[in-house]
PDB file of N, CA and C in Angstrom:
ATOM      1  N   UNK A   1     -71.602  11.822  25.264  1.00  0.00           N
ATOM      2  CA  UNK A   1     -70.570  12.669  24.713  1.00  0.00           C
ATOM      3  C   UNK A   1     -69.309  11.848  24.433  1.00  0.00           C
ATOM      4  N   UNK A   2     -69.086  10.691  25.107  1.00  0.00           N
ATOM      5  CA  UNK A   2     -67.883   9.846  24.931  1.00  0.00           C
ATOM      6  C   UNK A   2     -67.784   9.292  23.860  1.00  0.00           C
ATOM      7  N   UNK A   3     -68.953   8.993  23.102  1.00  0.00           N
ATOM      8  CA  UNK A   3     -69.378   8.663  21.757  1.00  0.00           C
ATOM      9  C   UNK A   3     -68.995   9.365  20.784  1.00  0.00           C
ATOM     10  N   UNK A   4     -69.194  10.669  20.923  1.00  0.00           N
ATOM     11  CA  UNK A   4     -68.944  11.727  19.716  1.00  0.00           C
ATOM     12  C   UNK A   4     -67.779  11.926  19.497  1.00  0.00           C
ATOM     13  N   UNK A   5     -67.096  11.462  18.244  1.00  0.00           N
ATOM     14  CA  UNK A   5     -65.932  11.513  17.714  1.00  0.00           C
ATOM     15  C   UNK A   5     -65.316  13.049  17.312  1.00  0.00           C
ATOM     16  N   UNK A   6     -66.145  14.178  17.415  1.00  0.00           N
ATOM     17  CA  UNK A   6     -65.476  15.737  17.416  1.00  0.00           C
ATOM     18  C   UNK A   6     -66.515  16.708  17.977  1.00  0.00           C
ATOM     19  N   UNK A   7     -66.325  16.622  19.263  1.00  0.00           N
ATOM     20  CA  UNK A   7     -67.038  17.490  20.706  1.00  0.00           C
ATOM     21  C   UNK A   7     -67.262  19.157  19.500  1.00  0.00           C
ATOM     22  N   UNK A   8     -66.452  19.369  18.661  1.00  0.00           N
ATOM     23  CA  UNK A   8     -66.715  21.204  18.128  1.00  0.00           C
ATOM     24  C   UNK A   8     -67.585  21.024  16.937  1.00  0.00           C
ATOM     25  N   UNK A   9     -68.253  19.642  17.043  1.00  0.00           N
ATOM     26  CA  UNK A   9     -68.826  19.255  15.586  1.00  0.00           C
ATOM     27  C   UNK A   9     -70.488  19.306  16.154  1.00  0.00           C
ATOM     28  N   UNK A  10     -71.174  20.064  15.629  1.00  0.00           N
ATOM     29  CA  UNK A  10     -72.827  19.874  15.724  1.00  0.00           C
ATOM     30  C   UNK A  10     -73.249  18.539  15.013  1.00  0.00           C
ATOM     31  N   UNK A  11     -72.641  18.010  13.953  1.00  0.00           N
ATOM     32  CA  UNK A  11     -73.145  17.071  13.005  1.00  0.00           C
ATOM     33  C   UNK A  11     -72.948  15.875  14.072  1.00  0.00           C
ATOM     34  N   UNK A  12     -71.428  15.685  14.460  1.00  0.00           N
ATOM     35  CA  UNK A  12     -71.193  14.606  15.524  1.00  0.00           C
ATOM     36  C   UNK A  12     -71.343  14.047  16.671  1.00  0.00           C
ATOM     37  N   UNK A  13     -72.388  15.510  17.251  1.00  0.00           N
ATOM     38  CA  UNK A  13     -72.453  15.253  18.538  1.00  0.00           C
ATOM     39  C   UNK A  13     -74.300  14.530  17.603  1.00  0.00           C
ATOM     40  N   UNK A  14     -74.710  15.265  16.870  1.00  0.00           N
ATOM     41  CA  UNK A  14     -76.340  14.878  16.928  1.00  0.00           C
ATOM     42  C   UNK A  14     -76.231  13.351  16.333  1.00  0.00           C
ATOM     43  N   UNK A  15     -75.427  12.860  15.194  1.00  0.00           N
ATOM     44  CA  UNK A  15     -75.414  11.557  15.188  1.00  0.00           C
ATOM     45  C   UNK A  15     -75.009  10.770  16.291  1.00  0.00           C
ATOM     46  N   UNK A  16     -74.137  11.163  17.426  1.00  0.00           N
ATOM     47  CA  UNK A  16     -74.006  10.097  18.393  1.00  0.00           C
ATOM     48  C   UNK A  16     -75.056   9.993  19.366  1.00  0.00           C
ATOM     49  N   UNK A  17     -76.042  11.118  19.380  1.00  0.00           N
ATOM     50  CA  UNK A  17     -77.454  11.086  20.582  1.00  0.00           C
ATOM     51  C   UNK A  17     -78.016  10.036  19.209  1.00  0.00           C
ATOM     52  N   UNK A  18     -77.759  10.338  17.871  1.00  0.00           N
ATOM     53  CA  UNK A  18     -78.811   9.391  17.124  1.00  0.00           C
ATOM     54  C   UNK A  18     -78.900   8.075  17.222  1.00  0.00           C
ATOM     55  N   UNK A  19     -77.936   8.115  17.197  1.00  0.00           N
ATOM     56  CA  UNK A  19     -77.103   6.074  17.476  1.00  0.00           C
ATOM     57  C   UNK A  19     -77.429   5.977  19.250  1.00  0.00           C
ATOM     58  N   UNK A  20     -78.037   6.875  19.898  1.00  0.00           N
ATOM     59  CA  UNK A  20     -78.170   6.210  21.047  1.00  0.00           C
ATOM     60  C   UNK A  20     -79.426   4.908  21.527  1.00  0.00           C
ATOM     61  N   UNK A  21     -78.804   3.782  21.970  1.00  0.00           N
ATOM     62  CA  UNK A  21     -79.466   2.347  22.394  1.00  0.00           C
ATOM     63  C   UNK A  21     -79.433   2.212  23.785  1.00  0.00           C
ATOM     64  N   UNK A  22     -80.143   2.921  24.699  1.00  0.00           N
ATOM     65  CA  UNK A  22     -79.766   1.994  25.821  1.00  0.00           C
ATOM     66  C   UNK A  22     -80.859   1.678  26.879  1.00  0.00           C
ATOM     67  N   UNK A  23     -80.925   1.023  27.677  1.00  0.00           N
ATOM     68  CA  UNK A  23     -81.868   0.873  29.094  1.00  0.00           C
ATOM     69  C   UNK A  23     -81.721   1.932  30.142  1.00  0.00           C
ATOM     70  N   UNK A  24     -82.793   2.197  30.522  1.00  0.00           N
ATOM     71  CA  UNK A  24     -82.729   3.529  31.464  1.00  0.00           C
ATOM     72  C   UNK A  24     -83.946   2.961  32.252  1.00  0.00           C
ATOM     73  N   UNK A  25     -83.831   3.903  33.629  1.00  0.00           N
ATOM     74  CA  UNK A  25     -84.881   3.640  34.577  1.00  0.00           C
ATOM     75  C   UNK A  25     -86.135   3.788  33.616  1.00  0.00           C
ATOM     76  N   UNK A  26     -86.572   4.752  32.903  1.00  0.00           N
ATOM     77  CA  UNK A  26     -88.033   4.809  32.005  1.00  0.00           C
ATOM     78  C   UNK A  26     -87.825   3.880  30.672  1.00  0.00           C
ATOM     79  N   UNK A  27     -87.030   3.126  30.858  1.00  0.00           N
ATOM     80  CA  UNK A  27     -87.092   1.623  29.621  1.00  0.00           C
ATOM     81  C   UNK A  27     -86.074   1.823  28.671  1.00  0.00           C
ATOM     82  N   UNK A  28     -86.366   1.329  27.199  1.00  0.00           N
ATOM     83  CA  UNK A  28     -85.513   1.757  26.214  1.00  0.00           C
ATOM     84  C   UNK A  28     -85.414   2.710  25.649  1.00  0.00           C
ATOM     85  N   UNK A  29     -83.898   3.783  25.735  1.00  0.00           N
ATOM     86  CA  UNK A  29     -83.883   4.790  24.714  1.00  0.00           C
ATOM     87  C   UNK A  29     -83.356   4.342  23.450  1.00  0.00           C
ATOM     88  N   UNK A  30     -83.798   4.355  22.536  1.00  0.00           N
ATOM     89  CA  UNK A  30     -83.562   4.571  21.076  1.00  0.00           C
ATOM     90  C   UNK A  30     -83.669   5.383  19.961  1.00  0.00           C
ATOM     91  N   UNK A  31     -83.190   5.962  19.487  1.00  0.00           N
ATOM     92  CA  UNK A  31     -83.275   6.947  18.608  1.00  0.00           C
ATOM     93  C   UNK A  31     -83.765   6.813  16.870  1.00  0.00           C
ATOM     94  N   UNK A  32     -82.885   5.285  16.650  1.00  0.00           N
ATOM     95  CA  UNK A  32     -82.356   4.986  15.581  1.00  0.00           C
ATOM     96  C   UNK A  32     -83.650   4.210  14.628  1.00  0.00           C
ATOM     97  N   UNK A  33     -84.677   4.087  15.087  1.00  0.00           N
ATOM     98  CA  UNK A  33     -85.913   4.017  14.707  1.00  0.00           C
ATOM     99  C   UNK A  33     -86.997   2.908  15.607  1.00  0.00           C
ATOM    100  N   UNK A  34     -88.203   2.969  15.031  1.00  0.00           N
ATOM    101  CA  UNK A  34     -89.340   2.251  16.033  1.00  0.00           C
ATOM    102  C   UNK A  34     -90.156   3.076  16.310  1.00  0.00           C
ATOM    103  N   UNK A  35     -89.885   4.492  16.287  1.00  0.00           N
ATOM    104  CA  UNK A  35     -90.777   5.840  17.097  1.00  0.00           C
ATOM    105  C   UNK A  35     -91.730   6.158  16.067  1.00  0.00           C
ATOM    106  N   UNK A  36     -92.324   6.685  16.250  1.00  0.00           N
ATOM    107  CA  UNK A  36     -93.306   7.622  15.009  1.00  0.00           C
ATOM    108  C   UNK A  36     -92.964   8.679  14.466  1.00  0.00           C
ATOM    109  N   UNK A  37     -91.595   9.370  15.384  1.00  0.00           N
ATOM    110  CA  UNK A  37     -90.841  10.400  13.996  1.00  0.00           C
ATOM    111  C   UNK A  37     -89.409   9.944  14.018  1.00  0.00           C
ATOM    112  N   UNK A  38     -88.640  10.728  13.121  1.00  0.00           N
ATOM    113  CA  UNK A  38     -87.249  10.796  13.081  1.00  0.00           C
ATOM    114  C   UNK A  38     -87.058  11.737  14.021  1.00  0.00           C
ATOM    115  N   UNK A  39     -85.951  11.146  15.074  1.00  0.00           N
ATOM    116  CA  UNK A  39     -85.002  11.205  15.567  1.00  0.00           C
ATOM    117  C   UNK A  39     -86.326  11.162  17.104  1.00  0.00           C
ATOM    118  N   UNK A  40     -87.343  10.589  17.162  1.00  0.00           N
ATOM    119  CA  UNK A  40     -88.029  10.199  19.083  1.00  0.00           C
ATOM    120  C   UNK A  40     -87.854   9.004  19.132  1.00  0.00           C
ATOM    121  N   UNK A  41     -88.226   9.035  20.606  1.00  0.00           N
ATOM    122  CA  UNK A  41     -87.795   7.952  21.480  1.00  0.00           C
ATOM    123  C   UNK A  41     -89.161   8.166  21.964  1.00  0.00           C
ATOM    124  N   UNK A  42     -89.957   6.705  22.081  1.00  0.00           N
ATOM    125  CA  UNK A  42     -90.710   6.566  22.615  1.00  0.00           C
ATOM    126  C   UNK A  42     -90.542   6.010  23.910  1.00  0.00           C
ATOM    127  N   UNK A  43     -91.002   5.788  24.782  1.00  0.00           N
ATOM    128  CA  UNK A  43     -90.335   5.118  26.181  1.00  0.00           C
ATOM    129  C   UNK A  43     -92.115   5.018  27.417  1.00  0.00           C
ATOM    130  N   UNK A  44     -92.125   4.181  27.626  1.00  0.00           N
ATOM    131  CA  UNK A  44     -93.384   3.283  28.380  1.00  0.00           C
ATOM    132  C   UNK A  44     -93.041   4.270  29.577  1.00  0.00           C
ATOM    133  N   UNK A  45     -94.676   4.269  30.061  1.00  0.00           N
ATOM    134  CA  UNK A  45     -95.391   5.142  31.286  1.00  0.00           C
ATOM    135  C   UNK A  45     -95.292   5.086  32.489  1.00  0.00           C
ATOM    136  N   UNK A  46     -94.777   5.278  33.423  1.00  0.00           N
ATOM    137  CA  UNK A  46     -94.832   4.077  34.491  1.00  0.00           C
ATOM    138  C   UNK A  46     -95.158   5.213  35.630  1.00  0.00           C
ATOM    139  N   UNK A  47     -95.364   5.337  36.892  1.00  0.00           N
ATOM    140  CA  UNK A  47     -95.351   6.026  37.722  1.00  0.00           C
ATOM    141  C   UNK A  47     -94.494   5.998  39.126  1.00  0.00           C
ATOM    142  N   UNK A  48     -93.594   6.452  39.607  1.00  0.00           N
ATOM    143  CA  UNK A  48     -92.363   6.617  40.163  1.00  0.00           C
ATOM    144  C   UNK A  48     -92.334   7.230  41.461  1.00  0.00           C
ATOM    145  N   UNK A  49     -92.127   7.387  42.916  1.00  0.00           N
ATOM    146  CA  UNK A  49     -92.055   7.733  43.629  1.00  0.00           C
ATOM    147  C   UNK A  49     -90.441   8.209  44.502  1.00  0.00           C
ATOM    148  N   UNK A  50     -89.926   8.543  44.770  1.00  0.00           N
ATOM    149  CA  UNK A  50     -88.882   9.194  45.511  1.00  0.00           C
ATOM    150  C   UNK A  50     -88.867   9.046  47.289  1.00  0.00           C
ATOM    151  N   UNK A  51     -88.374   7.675  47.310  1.00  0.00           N
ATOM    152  CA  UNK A  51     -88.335   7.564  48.869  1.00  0.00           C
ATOM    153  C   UNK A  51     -87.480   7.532  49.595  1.00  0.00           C
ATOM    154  N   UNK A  52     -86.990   7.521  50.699  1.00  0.00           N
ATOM    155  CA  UNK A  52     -85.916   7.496  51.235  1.00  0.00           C
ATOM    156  C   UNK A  52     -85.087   6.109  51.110  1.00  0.00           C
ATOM    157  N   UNK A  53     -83.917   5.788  50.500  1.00  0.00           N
ATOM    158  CA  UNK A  53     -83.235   4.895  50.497  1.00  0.00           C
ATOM    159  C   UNK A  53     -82.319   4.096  51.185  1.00  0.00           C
ATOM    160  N   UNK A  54     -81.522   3.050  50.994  1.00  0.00           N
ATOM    161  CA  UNK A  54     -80.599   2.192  51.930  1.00  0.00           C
ATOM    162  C   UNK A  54     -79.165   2.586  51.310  1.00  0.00           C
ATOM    163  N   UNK A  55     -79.190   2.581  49.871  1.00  0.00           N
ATOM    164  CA  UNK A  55     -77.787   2.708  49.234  1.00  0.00           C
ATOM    165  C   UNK A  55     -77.933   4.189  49.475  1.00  0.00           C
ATOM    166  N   UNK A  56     -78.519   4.993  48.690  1.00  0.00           N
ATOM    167  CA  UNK A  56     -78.492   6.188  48.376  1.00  0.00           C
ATOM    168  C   UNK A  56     -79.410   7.312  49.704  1.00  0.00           C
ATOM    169  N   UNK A  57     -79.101   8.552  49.555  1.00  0.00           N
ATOM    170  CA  UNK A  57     -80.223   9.452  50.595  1.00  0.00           C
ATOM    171  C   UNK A  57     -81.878   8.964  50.017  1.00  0.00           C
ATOM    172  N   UNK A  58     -82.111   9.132  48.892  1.00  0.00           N
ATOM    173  CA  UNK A  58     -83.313   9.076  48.064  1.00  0.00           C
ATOM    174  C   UNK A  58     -83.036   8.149  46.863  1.00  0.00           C
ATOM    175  N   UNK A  59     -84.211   7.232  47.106  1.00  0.00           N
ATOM    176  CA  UNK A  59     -84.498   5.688  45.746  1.00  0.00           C
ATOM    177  C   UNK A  59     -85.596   6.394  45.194  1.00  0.00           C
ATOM    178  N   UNK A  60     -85.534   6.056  43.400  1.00  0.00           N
ATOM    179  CA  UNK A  60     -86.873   6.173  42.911  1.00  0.00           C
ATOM    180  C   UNK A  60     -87.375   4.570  42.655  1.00  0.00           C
ATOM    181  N   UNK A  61     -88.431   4.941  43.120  1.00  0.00           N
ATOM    182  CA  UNK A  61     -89.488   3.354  43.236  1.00  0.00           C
ATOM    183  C   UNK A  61     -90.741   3.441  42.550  1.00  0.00           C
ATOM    184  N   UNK A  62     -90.440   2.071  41.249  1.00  0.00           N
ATOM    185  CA  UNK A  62     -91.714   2.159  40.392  1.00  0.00           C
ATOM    186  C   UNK A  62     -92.753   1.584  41.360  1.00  0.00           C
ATOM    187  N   UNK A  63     -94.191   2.508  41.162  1.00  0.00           N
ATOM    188  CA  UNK A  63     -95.008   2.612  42.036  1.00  0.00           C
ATOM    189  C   UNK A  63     -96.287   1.875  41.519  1.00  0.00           C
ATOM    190  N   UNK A  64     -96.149   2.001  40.084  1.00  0.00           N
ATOM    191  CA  UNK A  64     -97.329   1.803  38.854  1.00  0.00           C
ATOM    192  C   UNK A  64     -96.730   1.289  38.187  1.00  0.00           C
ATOM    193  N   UNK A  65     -97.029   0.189  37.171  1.00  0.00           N
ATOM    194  CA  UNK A  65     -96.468   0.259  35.837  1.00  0.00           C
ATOM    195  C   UNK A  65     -97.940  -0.193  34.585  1.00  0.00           C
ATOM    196  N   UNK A  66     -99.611  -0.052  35.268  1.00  0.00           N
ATOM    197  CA  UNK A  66    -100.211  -0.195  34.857  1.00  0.00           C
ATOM    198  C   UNK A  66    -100.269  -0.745  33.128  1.00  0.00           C
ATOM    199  N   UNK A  67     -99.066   0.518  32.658  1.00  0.00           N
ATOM    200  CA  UNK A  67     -99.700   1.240  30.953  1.00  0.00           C
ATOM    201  C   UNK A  67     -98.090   0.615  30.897  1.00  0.00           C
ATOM    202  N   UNK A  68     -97.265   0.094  31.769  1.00  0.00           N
ATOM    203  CA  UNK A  68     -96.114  -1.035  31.018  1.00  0.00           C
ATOM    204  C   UNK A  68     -95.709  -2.418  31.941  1.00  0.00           C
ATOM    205  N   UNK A  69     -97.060  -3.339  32.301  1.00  0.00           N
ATOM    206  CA  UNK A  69     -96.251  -4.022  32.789  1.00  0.00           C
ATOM    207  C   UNK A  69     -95.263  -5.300  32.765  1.00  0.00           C
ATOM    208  N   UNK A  70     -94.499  -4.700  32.046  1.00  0.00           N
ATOM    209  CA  UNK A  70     -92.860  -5.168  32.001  1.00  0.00           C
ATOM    210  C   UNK A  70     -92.384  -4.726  32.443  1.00  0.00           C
ATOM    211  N   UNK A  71     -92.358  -3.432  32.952  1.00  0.00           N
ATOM    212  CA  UNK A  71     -90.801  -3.041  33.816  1.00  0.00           C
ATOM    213  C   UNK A  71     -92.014  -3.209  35.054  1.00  0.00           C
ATOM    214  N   UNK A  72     -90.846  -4.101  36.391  1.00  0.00           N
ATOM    215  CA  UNK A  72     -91.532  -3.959  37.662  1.00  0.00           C
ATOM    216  C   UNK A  72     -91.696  -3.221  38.556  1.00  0.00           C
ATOM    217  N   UNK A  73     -92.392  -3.500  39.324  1.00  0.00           N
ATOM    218  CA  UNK A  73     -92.475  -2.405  40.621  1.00  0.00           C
ATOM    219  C   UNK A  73     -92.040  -2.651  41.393  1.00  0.00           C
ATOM    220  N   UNK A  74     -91.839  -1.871  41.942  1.00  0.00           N
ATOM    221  CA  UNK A  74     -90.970  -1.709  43.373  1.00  0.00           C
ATOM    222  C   UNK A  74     -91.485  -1.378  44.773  1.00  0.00           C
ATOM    223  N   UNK A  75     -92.869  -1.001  45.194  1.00  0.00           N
ATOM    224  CA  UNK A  75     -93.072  -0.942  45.908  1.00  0.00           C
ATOM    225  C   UNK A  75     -94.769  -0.064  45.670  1.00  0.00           C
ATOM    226  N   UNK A  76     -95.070   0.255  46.467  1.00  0.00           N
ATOM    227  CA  UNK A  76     -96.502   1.058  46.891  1.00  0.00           C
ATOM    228  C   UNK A  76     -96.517   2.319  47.080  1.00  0.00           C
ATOM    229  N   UNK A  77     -97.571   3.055  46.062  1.00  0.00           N
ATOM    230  CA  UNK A  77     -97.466   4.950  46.984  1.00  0.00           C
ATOM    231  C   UNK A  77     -97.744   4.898  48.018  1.00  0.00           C
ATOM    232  N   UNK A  78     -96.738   5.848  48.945  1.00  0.00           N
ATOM    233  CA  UNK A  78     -96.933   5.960  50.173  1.00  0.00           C
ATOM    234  C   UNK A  78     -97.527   7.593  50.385  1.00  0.00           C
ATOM    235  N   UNK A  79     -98.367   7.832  50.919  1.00  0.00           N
ATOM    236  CA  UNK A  79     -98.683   8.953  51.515  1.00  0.00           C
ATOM    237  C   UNK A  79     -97.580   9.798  51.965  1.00  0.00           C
ATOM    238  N   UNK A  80     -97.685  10.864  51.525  1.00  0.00           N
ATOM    239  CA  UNK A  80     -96.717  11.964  52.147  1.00  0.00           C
ATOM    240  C   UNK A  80     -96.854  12.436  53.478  1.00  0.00           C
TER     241      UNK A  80
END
């Protein structure tokens, strides 16, 4: 939203999600093309777990990344 140059504008807010580039825990968001339609974001598979953390109450920890491995893992499923 810090992006969008007039918050009462529908046109401005959807071009600034369009122009969105960035790294996120599930990889790259991009909007602005690469996807198979206008205006998706494709973004790699990975499988994620929710464990108790050191910084935070709860870490998510890539568990899998089978179907992307480029982003790493972080640790092992643990049994509930």
């Amino acid at each position: 939203m810090k992006r969008t140059k007039d918050l009462s504008s529908h046109a401005s807010i959807r071009d600034a999600v369009a122009a969105t580039n960035l790294k996120t825990v599930v990889g790259d968001v991009k909007w602005g093309g690469g996807g198979p339609f206008k205006n998706v974001s494709k973004t790699p598979l990975v499988l994620g777990q929710w464990v108790k953390g050191s910084k935070y109450k709860y870490e998510l920890v890539i568990v899998n990344n089978s179907q992307a491995p480029n982003i790493p893992t972080g640790g092992k499923l643990k049994l509930i």
